[in-house]
C-alpha atoms as a PDB file:
ATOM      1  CA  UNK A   1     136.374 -91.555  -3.393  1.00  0.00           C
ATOM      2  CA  UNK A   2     133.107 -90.537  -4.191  1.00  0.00           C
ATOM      3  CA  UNK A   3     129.929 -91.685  -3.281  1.00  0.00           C
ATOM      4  CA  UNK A   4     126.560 -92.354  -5.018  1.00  0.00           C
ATOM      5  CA  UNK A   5     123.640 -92.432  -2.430  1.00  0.00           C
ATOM      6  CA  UNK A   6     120.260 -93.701  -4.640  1.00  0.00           C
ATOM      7  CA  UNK A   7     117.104 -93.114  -3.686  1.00  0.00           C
ATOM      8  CA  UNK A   8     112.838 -93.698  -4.996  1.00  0.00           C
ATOM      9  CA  UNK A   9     113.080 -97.328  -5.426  1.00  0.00           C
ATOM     10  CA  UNK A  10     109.701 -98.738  -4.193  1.00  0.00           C
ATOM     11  CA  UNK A  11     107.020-100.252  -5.291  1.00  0.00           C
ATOM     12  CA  UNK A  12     104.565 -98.703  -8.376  1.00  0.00           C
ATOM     13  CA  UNK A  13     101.436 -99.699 -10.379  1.00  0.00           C
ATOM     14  CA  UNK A  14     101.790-100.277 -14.195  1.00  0.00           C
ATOM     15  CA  UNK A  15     101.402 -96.844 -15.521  1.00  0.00           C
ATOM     16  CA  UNK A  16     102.014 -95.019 -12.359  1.00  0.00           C
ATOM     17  CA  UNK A  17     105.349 -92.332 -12.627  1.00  0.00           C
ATOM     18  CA  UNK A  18     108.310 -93.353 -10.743  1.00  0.00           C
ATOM     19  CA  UNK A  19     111.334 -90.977  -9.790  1.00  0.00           C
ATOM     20  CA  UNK A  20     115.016 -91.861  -8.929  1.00  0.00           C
ATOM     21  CA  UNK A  21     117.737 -89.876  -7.502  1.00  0.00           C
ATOM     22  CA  UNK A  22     121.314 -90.397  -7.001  1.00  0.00           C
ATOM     23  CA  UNK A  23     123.373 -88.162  -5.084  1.00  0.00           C
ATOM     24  CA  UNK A  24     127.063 -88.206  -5.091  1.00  0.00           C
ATOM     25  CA  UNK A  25     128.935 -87.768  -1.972  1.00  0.00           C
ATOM     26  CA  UNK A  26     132.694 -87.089  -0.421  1.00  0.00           C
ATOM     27  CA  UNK A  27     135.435 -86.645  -3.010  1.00  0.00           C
ATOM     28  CA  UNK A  28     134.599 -85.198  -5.878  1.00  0.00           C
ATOM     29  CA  UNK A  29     136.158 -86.058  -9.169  1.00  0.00           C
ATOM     30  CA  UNK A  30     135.381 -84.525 -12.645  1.00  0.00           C
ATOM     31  CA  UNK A  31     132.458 -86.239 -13.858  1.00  0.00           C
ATOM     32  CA  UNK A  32     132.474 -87.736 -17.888  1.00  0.00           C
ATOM     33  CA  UNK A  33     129.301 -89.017 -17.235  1.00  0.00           C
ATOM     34  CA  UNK A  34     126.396 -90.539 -15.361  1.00  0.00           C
ATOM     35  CA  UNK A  35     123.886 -93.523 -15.612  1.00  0.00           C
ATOM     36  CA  UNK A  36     121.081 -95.494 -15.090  1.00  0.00           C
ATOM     37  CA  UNK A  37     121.609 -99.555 -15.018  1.00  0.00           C
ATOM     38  CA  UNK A  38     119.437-102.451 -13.817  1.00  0.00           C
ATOM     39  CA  UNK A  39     119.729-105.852 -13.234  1.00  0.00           C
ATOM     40  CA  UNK A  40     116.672-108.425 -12.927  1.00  0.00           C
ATOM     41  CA  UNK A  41     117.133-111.650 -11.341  1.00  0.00           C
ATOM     42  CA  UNK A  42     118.591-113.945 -13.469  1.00  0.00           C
ATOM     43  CA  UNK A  43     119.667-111.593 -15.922  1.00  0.00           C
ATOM     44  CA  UNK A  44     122.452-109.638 -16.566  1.00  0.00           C
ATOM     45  CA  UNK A  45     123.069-106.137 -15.453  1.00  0.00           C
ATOM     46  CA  UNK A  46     121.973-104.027 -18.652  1.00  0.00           C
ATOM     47  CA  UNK A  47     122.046 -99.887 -19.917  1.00  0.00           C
ATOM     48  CA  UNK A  48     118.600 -97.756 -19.105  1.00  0.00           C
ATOM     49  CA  UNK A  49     120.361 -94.757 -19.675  1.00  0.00           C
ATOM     50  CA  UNK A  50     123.173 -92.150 -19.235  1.00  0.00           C
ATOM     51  CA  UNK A  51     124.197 -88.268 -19.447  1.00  0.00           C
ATOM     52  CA  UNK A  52     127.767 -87.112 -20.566  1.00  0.00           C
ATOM     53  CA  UNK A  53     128.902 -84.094 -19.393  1.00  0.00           C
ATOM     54  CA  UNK A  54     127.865 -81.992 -22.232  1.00  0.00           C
ATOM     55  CA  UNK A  55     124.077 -82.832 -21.269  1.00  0.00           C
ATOM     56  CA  UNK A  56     123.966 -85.341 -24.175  1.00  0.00           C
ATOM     57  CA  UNK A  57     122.022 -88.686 -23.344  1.00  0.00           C
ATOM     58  CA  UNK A  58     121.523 -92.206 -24.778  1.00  0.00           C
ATOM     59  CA  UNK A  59     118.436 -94.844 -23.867  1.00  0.00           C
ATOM     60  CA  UNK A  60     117.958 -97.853 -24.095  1.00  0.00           C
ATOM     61  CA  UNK A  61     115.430 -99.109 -26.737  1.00  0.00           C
ATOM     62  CA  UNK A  62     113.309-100.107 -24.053  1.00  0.00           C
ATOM     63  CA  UNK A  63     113.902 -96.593 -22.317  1.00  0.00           C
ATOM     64  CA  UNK A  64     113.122 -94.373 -25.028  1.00  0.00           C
ATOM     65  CA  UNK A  65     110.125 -92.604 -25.030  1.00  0.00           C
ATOM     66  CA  UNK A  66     109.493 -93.951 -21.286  1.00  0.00           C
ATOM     67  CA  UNK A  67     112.143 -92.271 -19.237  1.00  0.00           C
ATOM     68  CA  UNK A  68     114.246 -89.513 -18.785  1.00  0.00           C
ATOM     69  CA  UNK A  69     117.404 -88.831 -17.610  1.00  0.00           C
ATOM     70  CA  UNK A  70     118.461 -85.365 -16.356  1.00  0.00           C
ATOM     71  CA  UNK A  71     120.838 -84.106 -13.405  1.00  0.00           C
ATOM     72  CA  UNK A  72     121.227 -80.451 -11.496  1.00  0.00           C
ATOM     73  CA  UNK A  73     125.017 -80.074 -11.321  1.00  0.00           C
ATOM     74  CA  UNK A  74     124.519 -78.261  -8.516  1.00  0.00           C
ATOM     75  CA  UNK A  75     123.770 -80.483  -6.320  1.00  0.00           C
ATOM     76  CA  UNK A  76     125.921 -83.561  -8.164  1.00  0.00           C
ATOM     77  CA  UNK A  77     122.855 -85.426  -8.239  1.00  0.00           C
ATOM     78  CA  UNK A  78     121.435 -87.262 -11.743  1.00  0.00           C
ATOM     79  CA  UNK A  79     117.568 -88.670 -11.763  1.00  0.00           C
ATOM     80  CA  UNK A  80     115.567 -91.082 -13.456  1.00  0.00           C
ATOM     81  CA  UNK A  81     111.870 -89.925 -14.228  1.00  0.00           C
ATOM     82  CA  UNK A  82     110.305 -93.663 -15.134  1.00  0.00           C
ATOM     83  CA  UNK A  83     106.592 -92.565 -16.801  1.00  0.00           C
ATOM     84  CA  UNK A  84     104.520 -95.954 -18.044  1.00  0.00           C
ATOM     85  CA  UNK A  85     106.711 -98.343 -16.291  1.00  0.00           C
ATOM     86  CA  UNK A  86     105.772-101.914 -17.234  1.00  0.00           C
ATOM     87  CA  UNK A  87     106.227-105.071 -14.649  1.00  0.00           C
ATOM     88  CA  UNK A  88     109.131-105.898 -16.869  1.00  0.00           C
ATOM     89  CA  UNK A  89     110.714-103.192 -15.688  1.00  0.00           C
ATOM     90  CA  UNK A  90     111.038-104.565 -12.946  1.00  0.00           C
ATOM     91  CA  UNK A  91     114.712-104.590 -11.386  1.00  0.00           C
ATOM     92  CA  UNK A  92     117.198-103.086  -8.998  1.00  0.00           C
ATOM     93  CA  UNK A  93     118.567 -99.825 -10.364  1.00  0.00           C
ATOM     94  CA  UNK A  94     121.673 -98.869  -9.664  1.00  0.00           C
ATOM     95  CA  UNK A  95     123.689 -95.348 -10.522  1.00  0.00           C
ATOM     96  CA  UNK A  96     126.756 -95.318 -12.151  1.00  0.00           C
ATOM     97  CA  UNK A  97     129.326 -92.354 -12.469  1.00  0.00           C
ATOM     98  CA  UNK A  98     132.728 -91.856 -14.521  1.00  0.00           C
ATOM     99  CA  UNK A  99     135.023 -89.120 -14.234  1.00  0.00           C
ATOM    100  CA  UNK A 100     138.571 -88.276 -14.480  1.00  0.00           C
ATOM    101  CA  UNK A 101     140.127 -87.818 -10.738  1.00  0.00           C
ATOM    102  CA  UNK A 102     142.486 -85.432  -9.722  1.00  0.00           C
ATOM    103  CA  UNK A 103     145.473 -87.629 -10.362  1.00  0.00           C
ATOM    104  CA  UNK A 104     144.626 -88.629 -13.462  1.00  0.00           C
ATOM    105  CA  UNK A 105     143.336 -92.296 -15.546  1.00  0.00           C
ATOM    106  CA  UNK A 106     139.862 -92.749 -15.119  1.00  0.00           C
ATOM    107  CA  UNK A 107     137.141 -94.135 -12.126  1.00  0.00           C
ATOM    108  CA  UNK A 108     134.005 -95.724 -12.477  1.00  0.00           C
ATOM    109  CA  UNK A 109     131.561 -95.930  -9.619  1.00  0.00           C
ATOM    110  CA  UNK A 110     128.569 -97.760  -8.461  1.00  0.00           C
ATOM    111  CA  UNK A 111     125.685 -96.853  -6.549  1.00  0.00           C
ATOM    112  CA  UNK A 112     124.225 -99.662  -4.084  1.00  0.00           C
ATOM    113  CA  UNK A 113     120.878-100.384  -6.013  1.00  0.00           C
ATOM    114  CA  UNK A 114     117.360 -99.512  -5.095  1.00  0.00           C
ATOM    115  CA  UNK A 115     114.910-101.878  -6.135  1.00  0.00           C
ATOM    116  CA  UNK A 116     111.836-101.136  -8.171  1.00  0.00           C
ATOM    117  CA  UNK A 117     108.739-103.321  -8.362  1.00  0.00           C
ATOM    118  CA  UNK A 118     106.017-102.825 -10.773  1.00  0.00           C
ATOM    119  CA  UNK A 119     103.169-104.426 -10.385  1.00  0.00           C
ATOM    120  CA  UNK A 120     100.678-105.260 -13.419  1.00  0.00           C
END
């Protein structure tokens, strides 16, 4: 099963660039896509963004313009570049992957979280 490992939560000023990484880990499956959720407390867990396959991405409204998603196929690992984060941004992020395993149907899998404070 594979593994996302998340890292660059932390704490950030209001305007300040953030970046996240998540790095998948032990069996590898073939990837549909990747994204970006968060969850604030209270709330439920909603889109920030995600990356198909093909390198074709979708944001959030409250995303776009704001952050960007990419990934290095490489090294299996998709980021999160957060530029003008606001304190309502505030949340833990998690990763989330898709793919089609070698026996066939279809996976979804979950990072742990990393939480990211902004601060006004």
């Amino acid at each position: 099963q594979v593994q996302l490992v998340e890292s660059g939560g932390g704490l950030v000023q209001a305007g300040e660039s953030l970046g996240l990484s998540c790095a998948a880990s032990g069996s590898i499956f073939s990837i549909k896509a990747m994204g970006w959720y968060r969850q604030a407390p209270g709330k439920q867990r909603e889109l920030v963004a995600v990356i198909n396959s093909g390198g074709s991405t979708n944001y959030a409204d409250s995303a776009k313009g704001r952050f960007t998603i990419s990934r290095d196929n490489a090294k299996k690992t998709v980021y999160l570049q957060m530029n003008s984060p606001k304190p309502e941004d505030t949340a833990v992020y998690y990763c989330n992957a898709v793919g089609v395993p070698g026996s066939g149907g279809l996976v979804e899998v979950w990072g742990q979280g990393t939480l990211v404070t902004v601060s006004s």
